[in-house]
PDB file of N, CA and C in Angstrom:
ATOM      1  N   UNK A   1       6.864   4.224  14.199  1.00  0.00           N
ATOM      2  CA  UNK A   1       6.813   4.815  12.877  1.00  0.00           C
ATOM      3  C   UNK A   1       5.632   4.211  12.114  1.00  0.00           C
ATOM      4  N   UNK A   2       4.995   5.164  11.349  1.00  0.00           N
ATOM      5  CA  UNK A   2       3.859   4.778  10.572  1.00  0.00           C
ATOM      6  C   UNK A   2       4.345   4.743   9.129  1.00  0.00           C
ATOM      7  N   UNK A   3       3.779   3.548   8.493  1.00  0.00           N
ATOM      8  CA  UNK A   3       4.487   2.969   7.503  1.00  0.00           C
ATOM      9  C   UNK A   3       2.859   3.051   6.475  1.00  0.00           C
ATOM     10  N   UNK A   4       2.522   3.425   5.253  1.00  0.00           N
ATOM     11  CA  UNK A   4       2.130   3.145   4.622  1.00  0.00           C
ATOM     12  C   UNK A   4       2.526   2.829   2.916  1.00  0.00           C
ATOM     13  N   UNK A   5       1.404   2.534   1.697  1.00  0.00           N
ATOM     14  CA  UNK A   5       1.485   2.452   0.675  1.00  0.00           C
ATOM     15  C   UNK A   5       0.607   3.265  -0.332  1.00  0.00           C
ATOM     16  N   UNK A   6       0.832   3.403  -1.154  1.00  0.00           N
ATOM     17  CA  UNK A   6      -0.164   4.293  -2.405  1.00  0.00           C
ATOM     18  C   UNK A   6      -0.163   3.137  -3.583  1.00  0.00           C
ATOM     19  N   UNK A   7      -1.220   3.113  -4.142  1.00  0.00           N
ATOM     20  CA  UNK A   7      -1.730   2.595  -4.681  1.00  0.00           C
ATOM     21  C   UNK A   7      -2.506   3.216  -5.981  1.00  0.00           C
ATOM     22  N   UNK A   8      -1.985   3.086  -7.389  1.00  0.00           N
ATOM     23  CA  UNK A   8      -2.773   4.221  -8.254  1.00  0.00           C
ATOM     24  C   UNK A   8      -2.486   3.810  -9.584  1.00  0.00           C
ATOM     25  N   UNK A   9      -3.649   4.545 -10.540  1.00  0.00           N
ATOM     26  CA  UNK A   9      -3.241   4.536 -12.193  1.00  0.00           C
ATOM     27  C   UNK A   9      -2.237   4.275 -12.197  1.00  0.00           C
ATOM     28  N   UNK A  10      -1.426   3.836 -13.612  1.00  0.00           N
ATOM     29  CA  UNK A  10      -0.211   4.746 -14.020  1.00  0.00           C
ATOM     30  C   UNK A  10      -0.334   6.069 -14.518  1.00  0.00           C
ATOM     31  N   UNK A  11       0.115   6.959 -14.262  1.00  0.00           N
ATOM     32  CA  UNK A  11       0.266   8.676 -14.021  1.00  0.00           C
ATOM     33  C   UNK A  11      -0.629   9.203 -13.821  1.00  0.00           C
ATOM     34  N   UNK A  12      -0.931   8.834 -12.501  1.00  0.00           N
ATOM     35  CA  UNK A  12      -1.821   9.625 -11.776  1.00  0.00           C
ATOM     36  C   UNK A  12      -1.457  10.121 -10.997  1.00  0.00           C
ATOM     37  N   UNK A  13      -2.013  11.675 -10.486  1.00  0.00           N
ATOM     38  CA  UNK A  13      -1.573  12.699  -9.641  1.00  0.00           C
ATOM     39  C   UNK A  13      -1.633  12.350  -8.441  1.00  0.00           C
ATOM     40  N   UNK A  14      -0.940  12.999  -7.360  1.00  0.00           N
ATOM     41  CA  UNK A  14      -1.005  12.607  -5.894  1.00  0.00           C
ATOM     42  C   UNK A  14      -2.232  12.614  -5.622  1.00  0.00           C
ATOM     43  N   UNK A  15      -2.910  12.322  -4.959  1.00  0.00           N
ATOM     44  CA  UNK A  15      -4.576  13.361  -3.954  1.00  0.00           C
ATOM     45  C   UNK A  15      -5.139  13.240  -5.438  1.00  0.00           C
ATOM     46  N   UNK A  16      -5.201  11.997  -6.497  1.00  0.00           N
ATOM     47  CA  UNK A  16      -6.448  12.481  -7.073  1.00  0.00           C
ATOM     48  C   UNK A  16      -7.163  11.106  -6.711  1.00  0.00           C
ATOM     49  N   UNK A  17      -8.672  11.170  -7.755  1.00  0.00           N
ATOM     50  CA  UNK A  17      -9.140   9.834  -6.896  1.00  0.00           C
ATOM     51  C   UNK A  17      -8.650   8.523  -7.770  1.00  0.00           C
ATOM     52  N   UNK A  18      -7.944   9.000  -8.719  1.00  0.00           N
ATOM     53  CA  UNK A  18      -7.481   7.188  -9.398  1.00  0.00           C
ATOM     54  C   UNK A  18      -5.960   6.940  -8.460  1.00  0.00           C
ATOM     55  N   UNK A  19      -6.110   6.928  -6.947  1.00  0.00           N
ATOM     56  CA  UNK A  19      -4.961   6.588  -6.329  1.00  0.00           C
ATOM     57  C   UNK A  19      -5.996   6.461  -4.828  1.00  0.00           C
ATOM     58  N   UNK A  20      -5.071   5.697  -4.057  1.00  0.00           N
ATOM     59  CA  UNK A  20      -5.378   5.136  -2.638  1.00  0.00           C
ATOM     60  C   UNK A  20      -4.076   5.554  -1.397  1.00  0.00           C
ATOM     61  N   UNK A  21      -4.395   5.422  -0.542  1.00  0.00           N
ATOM     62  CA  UNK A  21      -3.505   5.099   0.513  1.00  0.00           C
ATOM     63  C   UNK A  21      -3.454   4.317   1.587  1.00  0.00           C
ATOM     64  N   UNK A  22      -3.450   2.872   1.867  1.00  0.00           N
ATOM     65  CA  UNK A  22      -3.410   2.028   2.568  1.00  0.00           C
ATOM     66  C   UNK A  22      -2.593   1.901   3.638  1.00  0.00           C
ATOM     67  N   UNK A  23      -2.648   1.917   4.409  1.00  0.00           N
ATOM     68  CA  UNK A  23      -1.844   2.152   6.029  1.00  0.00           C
ATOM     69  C   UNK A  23      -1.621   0.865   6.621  1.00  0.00           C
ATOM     70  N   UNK A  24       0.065   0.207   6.719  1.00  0.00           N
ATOM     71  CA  UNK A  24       0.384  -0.844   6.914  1.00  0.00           C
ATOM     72  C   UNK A  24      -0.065  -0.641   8.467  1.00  0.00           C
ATOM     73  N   UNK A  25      -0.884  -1.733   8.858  1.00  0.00           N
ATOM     74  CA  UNK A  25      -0.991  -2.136  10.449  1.00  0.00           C
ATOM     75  C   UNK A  25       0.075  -3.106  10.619  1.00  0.00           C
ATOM     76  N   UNK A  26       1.098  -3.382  11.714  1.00  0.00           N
ATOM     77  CA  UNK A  26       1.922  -3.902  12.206  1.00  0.00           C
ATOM     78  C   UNK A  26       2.150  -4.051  13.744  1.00  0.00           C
ATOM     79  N   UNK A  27       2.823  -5.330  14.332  1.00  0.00           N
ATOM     80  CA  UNK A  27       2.759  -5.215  15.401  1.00  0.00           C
ATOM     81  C   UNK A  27       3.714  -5.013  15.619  1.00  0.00           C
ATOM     82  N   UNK A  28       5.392  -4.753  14.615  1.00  0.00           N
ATOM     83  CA  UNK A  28       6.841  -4.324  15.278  1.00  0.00           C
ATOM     84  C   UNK A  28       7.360  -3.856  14.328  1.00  0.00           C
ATOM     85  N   UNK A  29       8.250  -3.262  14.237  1.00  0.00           N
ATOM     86  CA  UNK A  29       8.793  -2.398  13.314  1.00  0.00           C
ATOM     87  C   UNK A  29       9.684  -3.192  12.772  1.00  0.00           C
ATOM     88  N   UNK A  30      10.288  -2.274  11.302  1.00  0.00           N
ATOM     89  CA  UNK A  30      11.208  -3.187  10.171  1.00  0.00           C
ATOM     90  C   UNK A  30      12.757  -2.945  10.832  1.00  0.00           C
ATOM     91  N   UNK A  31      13.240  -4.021  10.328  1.00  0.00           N
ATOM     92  CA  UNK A  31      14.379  -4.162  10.893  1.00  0.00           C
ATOM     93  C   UNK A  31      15.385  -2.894  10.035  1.00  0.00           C
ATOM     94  N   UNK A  32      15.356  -2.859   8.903  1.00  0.00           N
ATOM     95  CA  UNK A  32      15.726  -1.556   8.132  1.00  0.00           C
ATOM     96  C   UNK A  32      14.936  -1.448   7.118  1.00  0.00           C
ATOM     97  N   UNK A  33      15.344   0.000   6.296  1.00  0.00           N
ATOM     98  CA  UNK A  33      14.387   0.382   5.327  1.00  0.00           C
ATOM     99  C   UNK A  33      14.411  -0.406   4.165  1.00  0.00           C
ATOM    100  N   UNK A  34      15.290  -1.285   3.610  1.00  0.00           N
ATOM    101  CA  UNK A  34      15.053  -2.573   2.318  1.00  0.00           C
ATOM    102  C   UNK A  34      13.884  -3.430   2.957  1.00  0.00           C
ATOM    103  N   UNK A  35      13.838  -3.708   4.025  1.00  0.00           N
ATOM    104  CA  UNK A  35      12.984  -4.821   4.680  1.00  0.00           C
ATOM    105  C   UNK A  35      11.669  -4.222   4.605  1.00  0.00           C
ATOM    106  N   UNK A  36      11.117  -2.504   5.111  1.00  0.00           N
ATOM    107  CA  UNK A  36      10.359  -2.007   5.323  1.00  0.00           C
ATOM    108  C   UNK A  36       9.863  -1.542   3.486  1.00  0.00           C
ATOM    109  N   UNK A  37      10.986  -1.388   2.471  1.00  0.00           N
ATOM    110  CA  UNK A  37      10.540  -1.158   1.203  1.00  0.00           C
ATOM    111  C   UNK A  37       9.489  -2.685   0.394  1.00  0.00           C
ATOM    112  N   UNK A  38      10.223  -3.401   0.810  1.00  0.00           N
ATOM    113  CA  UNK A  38       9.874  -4.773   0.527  1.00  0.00           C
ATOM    114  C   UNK A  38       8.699  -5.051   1.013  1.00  0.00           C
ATOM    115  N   UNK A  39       8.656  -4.984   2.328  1.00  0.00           N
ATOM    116  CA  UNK A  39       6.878  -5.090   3.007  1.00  0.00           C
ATOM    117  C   UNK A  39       6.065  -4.238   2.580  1.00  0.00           C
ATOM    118  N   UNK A  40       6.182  -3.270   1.800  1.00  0.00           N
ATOM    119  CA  UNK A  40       5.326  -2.504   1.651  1.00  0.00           C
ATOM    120  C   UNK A  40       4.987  -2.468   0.232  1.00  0.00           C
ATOM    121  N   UNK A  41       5.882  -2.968  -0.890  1.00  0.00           N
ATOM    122  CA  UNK A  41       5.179  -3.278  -1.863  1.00  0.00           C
ATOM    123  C   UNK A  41       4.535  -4.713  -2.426  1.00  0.00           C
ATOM    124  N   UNK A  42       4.947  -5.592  -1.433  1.00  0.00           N
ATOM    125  CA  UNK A  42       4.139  -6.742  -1.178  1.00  0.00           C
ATOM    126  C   UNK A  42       2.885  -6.357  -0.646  1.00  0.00           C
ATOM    127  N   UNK A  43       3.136  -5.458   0.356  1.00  0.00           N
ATOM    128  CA  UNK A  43       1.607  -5.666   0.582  1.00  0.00           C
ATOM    129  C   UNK A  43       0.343  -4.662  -0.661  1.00  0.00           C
ATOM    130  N   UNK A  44       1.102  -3.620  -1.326  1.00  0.00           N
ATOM    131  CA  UNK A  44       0.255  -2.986  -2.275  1.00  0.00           C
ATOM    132  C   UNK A  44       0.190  -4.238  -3.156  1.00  0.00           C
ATOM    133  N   UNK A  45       0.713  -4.766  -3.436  1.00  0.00           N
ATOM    134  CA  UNK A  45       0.645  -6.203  -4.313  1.00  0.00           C
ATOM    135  C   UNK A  45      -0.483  -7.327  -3.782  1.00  0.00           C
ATOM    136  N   UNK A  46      -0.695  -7.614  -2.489  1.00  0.00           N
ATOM    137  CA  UNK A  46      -1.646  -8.056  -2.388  1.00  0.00           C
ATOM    138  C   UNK A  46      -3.045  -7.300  -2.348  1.00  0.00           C
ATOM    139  N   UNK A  47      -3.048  -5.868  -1.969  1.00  0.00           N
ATOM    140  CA  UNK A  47      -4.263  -5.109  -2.076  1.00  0.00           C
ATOM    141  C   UNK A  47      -4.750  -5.244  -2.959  1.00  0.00           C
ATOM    142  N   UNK A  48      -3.651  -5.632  -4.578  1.00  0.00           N
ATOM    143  CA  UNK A  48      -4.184  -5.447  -5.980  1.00  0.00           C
ATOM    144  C   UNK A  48      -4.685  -6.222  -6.151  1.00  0.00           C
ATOM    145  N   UNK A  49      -4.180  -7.710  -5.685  1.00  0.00           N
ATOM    146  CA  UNK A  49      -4.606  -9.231  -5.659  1.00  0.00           C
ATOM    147  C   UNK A  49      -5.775  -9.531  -5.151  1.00  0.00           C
ATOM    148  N   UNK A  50      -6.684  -8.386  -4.330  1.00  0.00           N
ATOM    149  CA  UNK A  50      -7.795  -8.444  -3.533  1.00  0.00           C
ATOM    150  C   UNK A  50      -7.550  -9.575  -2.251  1.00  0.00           C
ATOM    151  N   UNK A  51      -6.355  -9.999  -1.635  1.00  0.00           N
ATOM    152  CA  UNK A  51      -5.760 -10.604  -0.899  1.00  0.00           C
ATOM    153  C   UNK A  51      -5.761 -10.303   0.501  1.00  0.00           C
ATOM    154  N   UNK A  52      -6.049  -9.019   0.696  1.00  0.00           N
ATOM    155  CA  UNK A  52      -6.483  -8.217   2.044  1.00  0.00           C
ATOM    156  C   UNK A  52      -8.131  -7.488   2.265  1.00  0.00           C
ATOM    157  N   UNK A  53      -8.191  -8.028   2.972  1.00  0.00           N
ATOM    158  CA  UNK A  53      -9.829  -7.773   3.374  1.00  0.00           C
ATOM    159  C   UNK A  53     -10.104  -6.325   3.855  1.00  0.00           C
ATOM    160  N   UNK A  54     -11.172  -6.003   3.358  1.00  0.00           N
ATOM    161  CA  UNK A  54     -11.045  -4.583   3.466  1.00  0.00           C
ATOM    162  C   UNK A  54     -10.640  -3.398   2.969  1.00  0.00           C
ATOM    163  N   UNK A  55      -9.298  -4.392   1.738  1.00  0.00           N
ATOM    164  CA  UNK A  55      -8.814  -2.837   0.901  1.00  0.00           C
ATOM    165  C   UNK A  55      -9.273  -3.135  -0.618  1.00  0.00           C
ATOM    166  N   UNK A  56      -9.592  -2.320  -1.227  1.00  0.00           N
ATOM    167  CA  UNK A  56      -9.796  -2.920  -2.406  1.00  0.00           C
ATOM    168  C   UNK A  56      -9.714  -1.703  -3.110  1.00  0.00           C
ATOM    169  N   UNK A  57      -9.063  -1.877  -4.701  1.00  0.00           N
ATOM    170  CA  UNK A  57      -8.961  -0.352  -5.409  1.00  0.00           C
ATOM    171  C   UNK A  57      -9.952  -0.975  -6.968  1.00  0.00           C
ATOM    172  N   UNK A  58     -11.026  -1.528  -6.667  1.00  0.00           N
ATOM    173  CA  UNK A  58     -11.786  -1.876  -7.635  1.00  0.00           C
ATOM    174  C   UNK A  58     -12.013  -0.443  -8.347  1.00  0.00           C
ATOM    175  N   UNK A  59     -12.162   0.243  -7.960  1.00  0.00           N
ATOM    176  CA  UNK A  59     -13.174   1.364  -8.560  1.00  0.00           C
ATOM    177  C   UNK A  59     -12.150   3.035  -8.461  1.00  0.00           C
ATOM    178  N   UNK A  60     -10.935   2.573  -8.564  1.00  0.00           N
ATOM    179  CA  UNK A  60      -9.884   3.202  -9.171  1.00  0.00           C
ATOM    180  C   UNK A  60      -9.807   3.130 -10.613  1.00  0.00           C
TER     181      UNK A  60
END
């Protein structure tokens, strides 16, 4: 299963450009979906933090 996050304004439209979509890479899947909700807004939390290399929503 492919797991990602969105990342955006507050009220901003789906598909516009003040929003992102970051695609969790993983090497095993979540044990259930609280675990998999949790990993995934930690990790939009570090995207924001500039904490992950490579993602960055500076120019959102």
């Amino acid at each position: 299963m492919t797991w990602a996050v969105r990342v955006c304004r507050p009220g901003a439209i789906s598909g516009s450009t003040a929003s992102r979509v970051f695609r969790l890479v993983l090497p095993a899947t979540f044990a259930d979906f609280g675990v998999a909700k949790r990993s995934a807004s930690q990790y939009g939390a570090d995207i924001i933090d500039g904490k992950i290399e490579g993602a960055t929503v500076q120019d959102l």
